[in-house]
Protein backbone atom coordinates (compact mmCIF):
# COMPACT_ATOMS: atom_id res chain seq x y z
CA UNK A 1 6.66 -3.81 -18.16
CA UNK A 2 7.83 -5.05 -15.07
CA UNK A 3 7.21 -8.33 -13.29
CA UNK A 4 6.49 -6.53 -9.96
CA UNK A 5 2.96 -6.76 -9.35
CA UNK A 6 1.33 -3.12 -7.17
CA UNK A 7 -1.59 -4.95 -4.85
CA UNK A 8 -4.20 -2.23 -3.95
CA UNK A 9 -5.96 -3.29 -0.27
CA UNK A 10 -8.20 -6.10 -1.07
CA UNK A 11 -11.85 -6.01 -1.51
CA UNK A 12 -12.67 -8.35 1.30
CA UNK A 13 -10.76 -6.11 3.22
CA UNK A 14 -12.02 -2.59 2.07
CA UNK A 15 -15.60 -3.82 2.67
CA UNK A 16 -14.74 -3.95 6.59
CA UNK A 17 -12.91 -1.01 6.47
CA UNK A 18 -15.89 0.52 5.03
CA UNK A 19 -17.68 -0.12 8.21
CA UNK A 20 -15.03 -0.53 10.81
CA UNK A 21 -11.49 0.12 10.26
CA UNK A 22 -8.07 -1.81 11.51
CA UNK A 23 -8.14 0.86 14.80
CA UNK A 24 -12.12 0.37 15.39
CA UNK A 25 -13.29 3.37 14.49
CA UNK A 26 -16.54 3.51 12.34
CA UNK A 27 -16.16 4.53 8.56
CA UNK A 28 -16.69 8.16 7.77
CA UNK A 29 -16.81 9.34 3.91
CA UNK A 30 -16.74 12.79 2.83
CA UNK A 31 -16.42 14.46 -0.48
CA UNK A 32 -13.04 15.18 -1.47
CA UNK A 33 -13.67 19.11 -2.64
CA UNK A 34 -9.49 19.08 -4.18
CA UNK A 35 -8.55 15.60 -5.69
CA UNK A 36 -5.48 14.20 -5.51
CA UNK A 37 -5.91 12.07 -2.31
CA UNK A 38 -4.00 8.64 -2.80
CA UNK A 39 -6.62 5.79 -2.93
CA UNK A 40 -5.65 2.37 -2.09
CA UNK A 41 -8.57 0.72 -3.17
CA UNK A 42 -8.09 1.48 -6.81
CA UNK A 43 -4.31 2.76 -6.74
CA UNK A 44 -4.88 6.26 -8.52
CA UNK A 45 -5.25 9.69 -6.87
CA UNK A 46 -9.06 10.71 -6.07
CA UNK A 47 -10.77 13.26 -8.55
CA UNK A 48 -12.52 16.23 -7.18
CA UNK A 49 -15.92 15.59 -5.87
CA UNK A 50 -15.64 12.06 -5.47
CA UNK A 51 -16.60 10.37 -2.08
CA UNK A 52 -14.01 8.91 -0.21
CA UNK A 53 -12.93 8.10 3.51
CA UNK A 54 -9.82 8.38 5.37
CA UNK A 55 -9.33 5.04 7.64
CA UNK A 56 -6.86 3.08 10.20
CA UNK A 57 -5.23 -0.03 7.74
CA UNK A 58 -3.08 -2.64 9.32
CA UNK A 59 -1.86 -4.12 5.97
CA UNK A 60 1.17 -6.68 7.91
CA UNK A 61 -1.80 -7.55 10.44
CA UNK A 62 -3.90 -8.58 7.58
CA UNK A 63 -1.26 -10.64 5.73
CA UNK A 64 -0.43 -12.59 8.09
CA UNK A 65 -4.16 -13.50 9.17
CA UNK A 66 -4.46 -14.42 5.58
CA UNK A 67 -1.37 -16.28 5.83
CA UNK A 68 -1.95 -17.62 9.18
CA UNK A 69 1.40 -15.69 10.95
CA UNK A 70 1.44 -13.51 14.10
CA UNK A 71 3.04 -10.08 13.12
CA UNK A 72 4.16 -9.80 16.27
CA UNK A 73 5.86 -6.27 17.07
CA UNK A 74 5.75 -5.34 13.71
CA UNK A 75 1.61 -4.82 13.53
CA UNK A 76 1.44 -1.37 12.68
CA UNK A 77 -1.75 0.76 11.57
CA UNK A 78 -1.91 3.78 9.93
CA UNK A 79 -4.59 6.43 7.68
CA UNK A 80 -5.20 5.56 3.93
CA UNK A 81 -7.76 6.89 1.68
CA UNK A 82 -10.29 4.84 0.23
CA UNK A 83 -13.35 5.66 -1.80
CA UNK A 84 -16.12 5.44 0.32
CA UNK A 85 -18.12 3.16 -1.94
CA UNK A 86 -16.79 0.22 -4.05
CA UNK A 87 -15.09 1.27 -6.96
CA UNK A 88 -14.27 -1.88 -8.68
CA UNK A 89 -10.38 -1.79 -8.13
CA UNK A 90 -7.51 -0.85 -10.07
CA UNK A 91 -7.08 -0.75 -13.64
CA UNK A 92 -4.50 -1.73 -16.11
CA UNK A 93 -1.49 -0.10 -15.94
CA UNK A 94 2.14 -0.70 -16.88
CA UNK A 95 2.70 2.21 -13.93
CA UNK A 96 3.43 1.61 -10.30
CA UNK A 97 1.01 4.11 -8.23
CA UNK A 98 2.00 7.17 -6.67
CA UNK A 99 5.45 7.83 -8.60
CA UNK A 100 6.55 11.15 -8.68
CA UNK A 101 10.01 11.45 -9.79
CA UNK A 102 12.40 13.08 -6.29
CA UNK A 103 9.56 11.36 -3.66
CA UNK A 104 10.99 9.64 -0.96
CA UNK A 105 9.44 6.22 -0.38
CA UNK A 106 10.45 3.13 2.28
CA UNK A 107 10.83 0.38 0.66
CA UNK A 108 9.98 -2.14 3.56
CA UNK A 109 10.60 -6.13 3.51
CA UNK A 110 9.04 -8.83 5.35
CA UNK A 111 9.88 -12.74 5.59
CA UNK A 112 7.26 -15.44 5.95
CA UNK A 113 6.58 -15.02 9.83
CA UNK A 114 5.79 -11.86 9.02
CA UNK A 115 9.30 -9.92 10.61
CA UNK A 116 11.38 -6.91 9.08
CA UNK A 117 13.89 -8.96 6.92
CA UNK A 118 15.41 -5.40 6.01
CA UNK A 119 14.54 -2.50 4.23
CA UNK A 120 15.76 0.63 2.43
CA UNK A 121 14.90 4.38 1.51
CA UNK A 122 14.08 5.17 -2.12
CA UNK A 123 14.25 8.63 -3.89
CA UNK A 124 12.39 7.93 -6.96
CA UNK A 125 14.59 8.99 -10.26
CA UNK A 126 13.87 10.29 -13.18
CA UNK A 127 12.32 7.64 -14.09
CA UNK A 128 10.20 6.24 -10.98
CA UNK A 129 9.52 2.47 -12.41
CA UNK A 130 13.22 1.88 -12.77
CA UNK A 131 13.67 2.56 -9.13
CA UNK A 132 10.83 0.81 -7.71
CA UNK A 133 11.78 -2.44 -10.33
CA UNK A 134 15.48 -1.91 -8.73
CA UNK A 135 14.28 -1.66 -5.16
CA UNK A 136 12.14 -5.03 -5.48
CA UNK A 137 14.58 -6.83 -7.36
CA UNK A 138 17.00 -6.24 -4.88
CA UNK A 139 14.68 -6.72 -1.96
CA UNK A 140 13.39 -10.75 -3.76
CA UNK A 141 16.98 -11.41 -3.99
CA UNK A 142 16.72 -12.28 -0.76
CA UNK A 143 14.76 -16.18 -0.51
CA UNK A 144 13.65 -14.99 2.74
CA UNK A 145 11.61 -11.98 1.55
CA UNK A 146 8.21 -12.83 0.77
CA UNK A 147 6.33 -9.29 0.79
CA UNK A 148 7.35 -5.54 0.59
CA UNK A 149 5.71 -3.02 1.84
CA UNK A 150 6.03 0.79 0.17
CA UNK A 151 5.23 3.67 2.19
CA UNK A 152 5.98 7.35 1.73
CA UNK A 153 8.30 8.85 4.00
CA UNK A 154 6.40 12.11 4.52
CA UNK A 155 3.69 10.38 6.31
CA UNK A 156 4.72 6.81 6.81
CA UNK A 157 1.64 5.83 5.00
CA UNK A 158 1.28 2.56 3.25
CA UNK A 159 1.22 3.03 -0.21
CA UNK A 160 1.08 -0.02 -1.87
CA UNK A 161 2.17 -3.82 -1.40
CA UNK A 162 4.62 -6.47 -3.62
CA UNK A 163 4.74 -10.23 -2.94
CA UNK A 164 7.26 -12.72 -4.45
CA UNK A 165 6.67 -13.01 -8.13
C-alpha cells in the first residue's frame, strides 16, 4: 500500500459547491442515466441513476485560502462531478482513483506559495499504482513541493490531490 494519500474535494468545500460553485454559478444536479462519471467527492465513478452535478472547482484557489497563500496566476477552475447530495466521502481503498492502465494524466506540483514547482505527464502502466507511487515520489523529492495536483489530460480536469506525506 502506498504512503501517497488520494484527497477527494473536502466536505466543507463540496457543501458550497453544492450551492454555488468556484465560477458562481448555482448548483444544478441531474440524474446520471449511464454511470461512470468521475466523482470527486467520494473518488469512485458514479453508478447509473444516481444524482449528481457537474460544477466549476478551483482546487489551488482553495488550498491556498486554507493555507493562507495567494495562487496568484496559477488559480485555475475547471468542471468536476460531484454527487449532488452528501455522500459521506471516500472509502477504504489501497487504489488511487481513476486508474486505467494507458490514461494519460498531469502530474502537477506546487510549492508552499502556491506556484508550479514543475510537473510531468504520466501514461499509467500496467500497473497504474506503481506509476502514480513513482510520479509522487519523484515529485516529494523535491523539499519545495508541498502538493500535487493530478488531472487527466483529455480534459484537464482535476482528478485528485497529494500533499507531503
Amino acid at each position: 500500500m502506498s504512503i501517497y494519500l488520494a484527497r477527494a474535494v473536502s466536505p466543507a468545500a463540496l457543501a458550497q459547491l453544492r450551492v454555488t460553485d468556484d465560477a458562481g454559478q448555482p448548483c444544478v444536479p441531474f440524474v446520471d442515466a449511464e454511470g461512470g462519471s468521475p466523482l470527486r467527492c467520494c473518488l469512485r465513478l458514479s453508478v447509473a441513476g444516481e444524482r449528481i452535478a457537474l460544477v466549476s472547482y478551483a482546487p489551488l484557489r482553495r488550498w491556498a485560502a486554507e493555507d493562507g497563500v495567494a495562487p496568484g496566476a496559477y488559480d485555475e477552475q475547471g468542471p468536476v462531478f460531484v454527487h449532488a447530495e452528501e455522500c459521506g466521502g471516500p472509502g477504504p481503498s489501497e487504489a488511487y482513483p481513476f486508474e486505467r492502465a494507458g490514461a494519460l494524466r498531469t502530474v502537477r506540483r506546487y510549492d508552499a506559495e502556491g506556484r508550479i514547482a514543475g510537473g510531468r505527464l504520466l501514461e499509467l502502466p500496467e500497473a497504474p499504482g506503481e506509476g502514480f507511487d513513482e510520479a509522487f515520489e519523484e515529485a516529494f523529492a523535491d523539499p519545495a513541493v508541498v502538493l500535487v495536483h493530478v488531472r487527466a489530460v483529455e480534459y484537464g480536469c482535476f482528478h485528485f490531490e497529494v500533499r507531503r506525506p
